[in-house]
PDB file of N, CA and C in Angstrom:
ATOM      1  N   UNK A   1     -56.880 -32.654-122.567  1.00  0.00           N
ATOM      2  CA  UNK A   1     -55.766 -33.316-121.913  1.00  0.00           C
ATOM      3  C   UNK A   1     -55.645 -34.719-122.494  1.00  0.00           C
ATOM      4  N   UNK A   2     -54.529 -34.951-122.915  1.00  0.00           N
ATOM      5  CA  UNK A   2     -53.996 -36.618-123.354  1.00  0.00           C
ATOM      6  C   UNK A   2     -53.820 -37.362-122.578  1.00  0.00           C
ATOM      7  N   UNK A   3     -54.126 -38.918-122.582  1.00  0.00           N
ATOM      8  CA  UNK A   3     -53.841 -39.245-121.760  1.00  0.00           C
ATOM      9  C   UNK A   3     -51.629 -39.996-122.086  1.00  0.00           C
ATOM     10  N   UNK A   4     -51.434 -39.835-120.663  1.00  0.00           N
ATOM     11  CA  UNK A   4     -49.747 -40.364-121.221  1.00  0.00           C
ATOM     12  C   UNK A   4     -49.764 -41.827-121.904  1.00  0.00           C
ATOM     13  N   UNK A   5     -48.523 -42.420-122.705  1.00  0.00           N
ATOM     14  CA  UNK A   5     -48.234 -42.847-123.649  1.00  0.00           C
ATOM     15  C   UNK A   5     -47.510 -43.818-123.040  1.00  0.00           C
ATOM     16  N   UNK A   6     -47.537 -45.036-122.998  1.00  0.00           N
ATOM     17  CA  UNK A   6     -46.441 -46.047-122.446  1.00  0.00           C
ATOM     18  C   UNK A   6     -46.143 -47.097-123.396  1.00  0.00           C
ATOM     19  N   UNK A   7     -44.744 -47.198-123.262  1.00  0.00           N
ATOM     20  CA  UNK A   7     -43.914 -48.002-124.265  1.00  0.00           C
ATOM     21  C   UNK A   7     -43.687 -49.395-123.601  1.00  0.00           C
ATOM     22  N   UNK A   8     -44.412 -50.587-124.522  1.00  0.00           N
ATOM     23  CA  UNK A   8     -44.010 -51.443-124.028  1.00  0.00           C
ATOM     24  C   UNK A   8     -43.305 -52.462-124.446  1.00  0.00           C
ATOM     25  N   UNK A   9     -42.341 -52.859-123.641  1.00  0.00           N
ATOM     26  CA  UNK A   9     -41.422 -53.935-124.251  1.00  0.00           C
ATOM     27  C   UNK A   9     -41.616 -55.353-124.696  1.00  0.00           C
ATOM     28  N   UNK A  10     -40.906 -55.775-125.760  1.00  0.00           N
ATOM     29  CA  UNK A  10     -41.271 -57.076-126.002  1.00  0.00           C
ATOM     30  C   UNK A  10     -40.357 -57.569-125.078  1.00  0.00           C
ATOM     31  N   UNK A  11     -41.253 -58.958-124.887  1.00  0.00           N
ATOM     32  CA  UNK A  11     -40.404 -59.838-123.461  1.00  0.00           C
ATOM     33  C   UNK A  11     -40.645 -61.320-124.650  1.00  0.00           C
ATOM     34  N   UNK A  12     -40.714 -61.054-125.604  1.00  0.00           N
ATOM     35  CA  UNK A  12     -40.544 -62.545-126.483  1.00  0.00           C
ATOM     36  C   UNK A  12     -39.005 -63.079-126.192  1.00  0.00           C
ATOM     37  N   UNK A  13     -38.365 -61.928-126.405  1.00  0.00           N
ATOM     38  CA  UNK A  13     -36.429 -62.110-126.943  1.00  0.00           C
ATOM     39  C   UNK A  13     -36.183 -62.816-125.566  1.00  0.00           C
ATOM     40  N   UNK A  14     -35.254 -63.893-125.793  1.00  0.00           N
ATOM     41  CA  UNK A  14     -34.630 -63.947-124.334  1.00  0.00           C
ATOM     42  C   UNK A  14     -33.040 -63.591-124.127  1.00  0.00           C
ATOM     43  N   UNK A  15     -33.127 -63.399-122.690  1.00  0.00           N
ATOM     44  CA  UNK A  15     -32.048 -62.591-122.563  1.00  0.00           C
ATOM     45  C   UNK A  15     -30.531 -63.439-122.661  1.00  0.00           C
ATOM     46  N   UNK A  16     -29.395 -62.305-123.077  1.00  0.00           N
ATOM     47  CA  UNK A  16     -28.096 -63.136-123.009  1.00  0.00           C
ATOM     48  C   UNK A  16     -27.785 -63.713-121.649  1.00  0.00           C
ATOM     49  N   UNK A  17     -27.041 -65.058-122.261  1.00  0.00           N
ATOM     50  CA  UNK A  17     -26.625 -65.372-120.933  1.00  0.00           C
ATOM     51  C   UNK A  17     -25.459 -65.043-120.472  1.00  0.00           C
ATOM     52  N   UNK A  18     -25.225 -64.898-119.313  1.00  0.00           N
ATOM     53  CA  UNK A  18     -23.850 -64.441-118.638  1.00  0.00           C
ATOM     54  C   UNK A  18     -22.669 -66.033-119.009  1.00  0.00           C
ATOM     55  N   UNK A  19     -21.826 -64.655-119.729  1.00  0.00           N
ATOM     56  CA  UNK A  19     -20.020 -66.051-119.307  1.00  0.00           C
ATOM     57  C   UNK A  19     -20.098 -66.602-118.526  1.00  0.00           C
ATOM     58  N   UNK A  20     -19.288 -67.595-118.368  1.00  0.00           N
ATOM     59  CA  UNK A  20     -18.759 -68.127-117.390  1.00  0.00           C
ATOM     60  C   UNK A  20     -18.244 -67.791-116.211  1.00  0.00           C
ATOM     61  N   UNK A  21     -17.085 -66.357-117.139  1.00  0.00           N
ATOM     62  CA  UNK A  21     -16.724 -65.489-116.029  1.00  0.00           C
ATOM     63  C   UNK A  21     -17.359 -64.759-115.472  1.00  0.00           C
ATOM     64  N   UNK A  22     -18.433 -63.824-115.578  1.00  0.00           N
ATOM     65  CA  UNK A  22     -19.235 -63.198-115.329  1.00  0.00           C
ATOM     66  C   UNK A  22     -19.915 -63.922-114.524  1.00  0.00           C
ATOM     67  N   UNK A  23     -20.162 -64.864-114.335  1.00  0.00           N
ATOM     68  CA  UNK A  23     -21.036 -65.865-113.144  1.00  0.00           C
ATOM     69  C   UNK A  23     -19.931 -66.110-112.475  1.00  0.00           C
ATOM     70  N   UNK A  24     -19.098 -66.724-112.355  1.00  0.00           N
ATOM     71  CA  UNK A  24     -17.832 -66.286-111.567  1.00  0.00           C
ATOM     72  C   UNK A  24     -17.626 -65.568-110.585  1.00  0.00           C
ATOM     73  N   UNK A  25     -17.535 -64.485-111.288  1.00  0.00           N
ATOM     74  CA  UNK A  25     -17.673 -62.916-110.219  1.00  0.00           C
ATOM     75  C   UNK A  25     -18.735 -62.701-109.603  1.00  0.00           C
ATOM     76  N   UNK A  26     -20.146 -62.906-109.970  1.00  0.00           N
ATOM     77  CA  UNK A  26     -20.984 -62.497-109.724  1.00  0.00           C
ATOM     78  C   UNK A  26     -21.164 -63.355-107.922  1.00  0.00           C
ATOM     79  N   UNK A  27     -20.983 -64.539-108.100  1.00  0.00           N
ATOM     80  CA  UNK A  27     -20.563 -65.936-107.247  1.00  0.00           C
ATOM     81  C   UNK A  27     -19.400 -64.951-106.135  1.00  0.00           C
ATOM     82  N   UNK A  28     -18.643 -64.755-106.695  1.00  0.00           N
ATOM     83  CA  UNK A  28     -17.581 -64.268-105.598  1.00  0.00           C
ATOM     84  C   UNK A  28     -17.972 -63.140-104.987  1.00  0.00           C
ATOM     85  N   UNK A  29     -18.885 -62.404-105.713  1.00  0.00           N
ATOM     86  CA  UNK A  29     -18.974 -60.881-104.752  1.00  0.00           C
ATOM     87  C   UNK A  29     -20.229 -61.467-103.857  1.00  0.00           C
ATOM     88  N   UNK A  30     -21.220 -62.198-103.851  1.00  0.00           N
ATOM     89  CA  UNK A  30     -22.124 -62.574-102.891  1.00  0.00           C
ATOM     90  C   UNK A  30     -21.311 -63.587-102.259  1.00  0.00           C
ATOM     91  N   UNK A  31     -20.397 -63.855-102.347  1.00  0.00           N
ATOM     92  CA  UNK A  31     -20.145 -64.241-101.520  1.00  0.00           C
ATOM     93  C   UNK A  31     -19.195 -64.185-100.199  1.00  0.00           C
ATOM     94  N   UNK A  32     -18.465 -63.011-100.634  1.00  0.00           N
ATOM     95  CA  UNK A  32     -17.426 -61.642-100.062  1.00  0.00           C
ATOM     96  C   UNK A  32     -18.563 -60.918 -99.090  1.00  0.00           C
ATOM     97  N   UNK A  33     -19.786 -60.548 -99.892  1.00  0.00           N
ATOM     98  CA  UNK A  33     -20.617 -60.282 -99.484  1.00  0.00           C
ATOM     99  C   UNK A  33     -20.857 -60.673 -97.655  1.00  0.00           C
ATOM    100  N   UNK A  34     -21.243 -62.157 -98.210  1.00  0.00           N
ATOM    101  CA  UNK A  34     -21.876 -63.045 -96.868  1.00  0.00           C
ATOM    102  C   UNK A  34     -20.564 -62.970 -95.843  1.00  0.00           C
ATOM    103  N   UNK A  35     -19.544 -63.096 -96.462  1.00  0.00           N
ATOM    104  CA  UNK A  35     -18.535 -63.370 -95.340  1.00  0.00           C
ATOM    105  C   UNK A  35     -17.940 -62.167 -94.473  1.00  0.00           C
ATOM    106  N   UNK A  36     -18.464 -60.847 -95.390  1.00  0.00           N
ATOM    107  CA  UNK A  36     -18.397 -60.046 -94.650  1.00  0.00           C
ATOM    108  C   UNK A  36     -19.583 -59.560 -93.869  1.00  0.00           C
ATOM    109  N   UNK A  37     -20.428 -59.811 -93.642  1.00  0.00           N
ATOM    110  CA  UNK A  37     -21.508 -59.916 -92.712  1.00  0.00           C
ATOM    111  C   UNK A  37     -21.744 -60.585 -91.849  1.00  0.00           C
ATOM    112  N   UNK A  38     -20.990 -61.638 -92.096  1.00  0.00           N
ATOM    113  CA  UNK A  38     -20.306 -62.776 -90.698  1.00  0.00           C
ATOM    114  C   UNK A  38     -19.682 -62.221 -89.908  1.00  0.00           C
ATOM    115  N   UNK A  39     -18.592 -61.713 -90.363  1.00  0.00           N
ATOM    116  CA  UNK A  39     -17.161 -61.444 -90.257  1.00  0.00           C
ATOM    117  C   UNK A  39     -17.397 -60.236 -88.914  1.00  0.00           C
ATOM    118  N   UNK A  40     -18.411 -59.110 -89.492  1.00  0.00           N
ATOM    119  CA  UNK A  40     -18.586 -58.144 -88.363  1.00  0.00           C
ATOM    120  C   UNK A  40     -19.646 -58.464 -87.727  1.00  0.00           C
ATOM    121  N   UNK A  41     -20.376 -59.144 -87.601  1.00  0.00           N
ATOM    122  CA  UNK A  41     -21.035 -59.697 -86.409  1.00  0.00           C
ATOM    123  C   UNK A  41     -20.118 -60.544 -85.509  1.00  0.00           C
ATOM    124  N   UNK A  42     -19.601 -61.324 -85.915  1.00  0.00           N
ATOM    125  CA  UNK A  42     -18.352 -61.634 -84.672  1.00  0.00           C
ATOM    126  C   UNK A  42     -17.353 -61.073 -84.335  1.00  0.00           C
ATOM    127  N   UNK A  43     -17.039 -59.844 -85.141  1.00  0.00           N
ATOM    128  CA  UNK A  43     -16.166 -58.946 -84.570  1.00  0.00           C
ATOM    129  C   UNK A  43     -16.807 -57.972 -83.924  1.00  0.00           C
ATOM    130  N   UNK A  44     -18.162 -57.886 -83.606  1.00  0.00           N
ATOM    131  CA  UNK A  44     -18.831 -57.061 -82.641  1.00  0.00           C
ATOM    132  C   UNK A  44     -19.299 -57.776 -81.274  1.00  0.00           C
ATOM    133  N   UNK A  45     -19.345 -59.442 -81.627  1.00  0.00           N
ATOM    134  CA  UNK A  45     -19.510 -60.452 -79.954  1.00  0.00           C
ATOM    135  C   UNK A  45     -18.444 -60.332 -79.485  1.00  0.00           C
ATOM    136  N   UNK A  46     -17.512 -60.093 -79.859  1.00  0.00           N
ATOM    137  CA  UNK A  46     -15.955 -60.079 -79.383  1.00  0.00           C
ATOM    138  C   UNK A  46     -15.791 -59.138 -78.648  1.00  0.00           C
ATOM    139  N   UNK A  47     -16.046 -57.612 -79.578  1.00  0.00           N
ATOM    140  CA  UNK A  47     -16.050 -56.929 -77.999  1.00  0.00           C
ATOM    141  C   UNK A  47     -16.956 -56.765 -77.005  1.00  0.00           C
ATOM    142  N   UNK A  48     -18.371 -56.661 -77.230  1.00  0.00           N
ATOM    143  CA  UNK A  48     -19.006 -57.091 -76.182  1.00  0.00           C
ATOM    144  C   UNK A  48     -18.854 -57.793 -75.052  1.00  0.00           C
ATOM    145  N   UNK A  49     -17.674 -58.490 -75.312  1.00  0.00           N
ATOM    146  CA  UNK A  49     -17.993 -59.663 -74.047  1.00  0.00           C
ATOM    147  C   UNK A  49     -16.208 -58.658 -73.192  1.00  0.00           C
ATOM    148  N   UNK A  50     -15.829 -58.291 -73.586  1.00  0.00           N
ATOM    149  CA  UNK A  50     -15.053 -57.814 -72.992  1.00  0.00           C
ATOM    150  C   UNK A  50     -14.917 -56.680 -72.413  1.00  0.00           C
ATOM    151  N   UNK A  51     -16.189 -55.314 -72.825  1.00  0.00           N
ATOM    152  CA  UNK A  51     -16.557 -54.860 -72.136  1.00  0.00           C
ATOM    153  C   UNK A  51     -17.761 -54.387 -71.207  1.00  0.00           C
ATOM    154  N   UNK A  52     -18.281 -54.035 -70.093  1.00  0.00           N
ATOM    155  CA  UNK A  52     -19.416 -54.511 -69.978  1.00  0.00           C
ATOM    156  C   UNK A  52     -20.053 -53.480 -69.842  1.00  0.00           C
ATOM    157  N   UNK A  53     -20.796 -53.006 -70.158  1.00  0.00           N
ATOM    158  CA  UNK A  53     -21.883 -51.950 -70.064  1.00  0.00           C
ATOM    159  C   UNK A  53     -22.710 -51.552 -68.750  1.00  0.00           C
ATOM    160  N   UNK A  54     -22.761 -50.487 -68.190  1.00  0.00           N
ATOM    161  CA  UNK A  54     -23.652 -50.445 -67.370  1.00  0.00           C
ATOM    162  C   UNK A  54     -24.985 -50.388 -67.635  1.00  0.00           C
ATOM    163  N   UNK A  55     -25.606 -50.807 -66.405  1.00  0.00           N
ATOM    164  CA  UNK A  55     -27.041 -50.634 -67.206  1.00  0.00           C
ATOM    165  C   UNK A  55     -27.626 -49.677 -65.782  1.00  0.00           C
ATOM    166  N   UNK A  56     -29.133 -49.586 -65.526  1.00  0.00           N
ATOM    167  CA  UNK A  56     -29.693 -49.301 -64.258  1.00  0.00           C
ATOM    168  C   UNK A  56     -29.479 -49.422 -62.937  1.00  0.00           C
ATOM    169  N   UNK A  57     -29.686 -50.918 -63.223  1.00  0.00           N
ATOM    170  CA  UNK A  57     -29.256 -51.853 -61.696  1.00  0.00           C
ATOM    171  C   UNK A  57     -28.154 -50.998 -61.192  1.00  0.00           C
ATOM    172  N   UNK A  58     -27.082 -50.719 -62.245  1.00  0.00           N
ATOM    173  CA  UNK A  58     -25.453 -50.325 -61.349  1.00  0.00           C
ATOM    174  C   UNK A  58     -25.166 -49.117 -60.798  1.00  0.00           C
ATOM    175  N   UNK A  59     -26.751 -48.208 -60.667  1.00  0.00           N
ATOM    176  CA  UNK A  59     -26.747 -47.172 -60.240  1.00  0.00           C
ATOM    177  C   UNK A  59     -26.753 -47.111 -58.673  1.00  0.00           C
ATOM    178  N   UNK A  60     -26.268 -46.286 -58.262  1.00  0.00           N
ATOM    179  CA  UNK A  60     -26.776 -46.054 -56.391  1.00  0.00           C
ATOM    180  C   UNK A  60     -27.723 -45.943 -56.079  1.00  0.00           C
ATOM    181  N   UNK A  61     -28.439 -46.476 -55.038  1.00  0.00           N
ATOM    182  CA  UNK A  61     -29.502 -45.811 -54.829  1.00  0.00           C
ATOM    183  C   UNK A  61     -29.474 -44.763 -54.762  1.00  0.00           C
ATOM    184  N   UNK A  62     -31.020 -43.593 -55.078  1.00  0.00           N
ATOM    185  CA  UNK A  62     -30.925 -42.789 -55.148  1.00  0.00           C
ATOM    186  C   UNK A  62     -31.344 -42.002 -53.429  1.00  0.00           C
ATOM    187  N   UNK A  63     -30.572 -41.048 -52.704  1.00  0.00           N
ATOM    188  CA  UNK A  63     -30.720 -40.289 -51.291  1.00  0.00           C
ATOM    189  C   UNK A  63     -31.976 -39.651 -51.310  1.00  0.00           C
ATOM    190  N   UNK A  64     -32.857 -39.385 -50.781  1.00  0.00           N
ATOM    191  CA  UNK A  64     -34.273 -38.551 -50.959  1.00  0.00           C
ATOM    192  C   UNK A  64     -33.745 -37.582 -49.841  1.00  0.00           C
ATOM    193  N   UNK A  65     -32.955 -37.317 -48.970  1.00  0.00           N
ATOM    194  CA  UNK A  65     -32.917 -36.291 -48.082  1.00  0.00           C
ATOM    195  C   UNK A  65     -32.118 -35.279 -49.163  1.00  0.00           C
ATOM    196  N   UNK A  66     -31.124 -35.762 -50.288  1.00  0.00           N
ATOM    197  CA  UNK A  66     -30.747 -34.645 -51.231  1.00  0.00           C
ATOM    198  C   UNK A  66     -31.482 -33.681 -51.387  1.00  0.00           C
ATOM    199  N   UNK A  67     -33.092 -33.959 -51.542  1.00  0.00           N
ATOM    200  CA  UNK A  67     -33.859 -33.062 -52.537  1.00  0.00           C
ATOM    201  C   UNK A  67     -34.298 -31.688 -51.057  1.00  0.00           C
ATOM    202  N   UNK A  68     -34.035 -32.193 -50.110  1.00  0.00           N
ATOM    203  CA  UNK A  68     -34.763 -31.180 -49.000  1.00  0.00           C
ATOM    204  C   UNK A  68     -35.962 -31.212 -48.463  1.00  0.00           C
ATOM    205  N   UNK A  69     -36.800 -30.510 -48.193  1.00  0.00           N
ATOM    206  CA  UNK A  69     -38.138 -29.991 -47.620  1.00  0.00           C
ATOM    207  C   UNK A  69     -38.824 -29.944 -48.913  1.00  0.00           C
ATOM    208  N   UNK A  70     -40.046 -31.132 -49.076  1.00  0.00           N
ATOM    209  CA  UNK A  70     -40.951 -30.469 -49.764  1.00  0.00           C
ATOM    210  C   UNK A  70     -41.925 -29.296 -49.580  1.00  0.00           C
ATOM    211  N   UNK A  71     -41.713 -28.344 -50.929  1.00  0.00           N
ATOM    212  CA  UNK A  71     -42.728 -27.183 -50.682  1.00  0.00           C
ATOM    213  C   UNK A  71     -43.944 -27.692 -50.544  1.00  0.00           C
ATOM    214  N   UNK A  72     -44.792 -26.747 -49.717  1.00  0.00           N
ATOM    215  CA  UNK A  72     -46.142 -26.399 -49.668  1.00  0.00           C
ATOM    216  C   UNK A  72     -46.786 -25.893 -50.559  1.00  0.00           C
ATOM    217  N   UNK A  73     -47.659 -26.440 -51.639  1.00  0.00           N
ATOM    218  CA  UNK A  73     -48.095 -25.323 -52.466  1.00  0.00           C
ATOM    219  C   UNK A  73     -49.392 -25.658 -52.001  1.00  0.00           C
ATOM    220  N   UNK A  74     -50.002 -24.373 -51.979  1.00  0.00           N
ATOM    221  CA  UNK A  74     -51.532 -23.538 -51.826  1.00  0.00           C
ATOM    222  C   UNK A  74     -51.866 -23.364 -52.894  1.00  0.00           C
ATOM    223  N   UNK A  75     -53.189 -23.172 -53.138  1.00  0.00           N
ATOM    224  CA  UNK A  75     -54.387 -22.978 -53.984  1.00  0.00           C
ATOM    225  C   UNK A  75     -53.669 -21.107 -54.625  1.00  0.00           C
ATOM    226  N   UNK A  76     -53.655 -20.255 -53.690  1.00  0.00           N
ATOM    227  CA  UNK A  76     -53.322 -19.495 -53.617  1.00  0.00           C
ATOM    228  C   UNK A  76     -52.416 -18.600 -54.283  1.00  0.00           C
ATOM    229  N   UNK A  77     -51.333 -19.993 -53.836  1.00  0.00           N
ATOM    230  CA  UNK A  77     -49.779 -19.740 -54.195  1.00  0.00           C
ATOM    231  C   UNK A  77     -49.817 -20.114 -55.835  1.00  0.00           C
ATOM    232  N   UNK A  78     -50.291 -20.928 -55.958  1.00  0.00           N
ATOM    233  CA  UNK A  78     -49.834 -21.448 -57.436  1.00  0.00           C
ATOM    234  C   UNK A  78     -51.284 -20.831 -58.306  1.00  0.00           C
ATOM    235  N   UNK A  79     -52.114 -20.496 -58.271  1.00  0.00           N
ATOM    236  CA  UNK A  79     -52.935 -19.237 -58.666  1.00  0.00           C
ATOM    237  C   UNK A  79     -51.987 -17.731 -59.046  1.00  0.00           C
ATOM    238  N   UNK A  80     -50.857 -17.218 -58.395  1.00  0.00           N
ATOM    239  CA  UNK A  80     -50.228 -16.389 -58.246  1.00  0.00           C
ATOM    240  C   UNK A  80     -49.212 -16.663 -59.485  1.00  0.00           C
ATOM    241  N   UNK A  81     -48.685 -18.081 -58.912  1.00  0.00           N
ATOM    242  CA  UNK A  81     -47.471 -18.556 -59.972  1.00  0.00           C
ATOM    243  C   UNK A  81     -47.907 -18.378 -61.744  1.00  0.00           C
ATOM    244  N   UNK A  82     -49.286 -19.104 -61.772  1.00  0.00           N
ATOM    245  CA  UNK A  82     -49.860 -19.146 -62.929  1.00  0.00           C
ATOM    246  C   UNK A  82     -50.199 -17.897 -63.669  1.00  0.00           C
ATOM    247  N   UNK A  83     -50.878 -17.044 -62.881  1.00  0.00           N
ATOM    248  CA  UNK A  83     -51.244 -15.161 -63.120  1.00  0.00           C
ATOM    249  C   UNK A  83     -49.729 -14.472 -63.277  1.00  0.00           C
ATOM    250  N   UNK A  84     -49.243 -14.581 -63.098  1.00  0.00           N
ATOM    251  CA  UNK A  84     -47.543 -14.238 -63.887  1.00  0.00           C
ATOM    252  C   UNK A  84     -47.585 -14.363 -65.317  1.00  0.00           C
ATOM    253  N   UNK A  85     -48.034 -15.163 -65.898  1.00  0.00           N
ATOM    254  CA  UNK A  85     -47.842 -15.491 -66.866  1.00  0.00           C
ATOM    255  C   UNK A  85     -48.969 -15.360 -68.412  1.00  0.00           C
TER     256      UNK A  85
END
């Protein structure tokens, strides 16, 4: 078995520099960027505040006579329930 082969680059050369224009653009899209990441975070406080969410608290209390008679379970009974199965 060989071992693999890796090509490595010279990093002497230095690299071209970007136009003018090209820095330009590059400038405008980070920065389209940022403003659109502004932009929908305050277009998401906006609606928030206008509508309001329920949370827990805004529930009813809950009735405990709904649920009825608690069963009785026996040793017995739920021995039976379990042997079903």
């Amino acid at each position: 078995m060989t071992s693999p082969k890796f090509v490595v680059l010279n990093s002497t050369k230095p690299s071209l520099p970007l136009s003018r224009c090209a820095v330009l653009v590059r400038h405008c899209l980070v920065s389209l960027s940022i403003l659109t990441l502004v932009s929908c975070s305050l277009f998401d406080e906006e609606h928030s505040k206008d509508r309001t969410v329920p949370t827990l608290a805004d529930l009813p209390q809950f009735d405990q006579s709904a649920l009825g008679k608690k069963p009785v379970v026996t040793p017995n009974a739920l021995h039976t329930s379990i042997s079903k199965y």
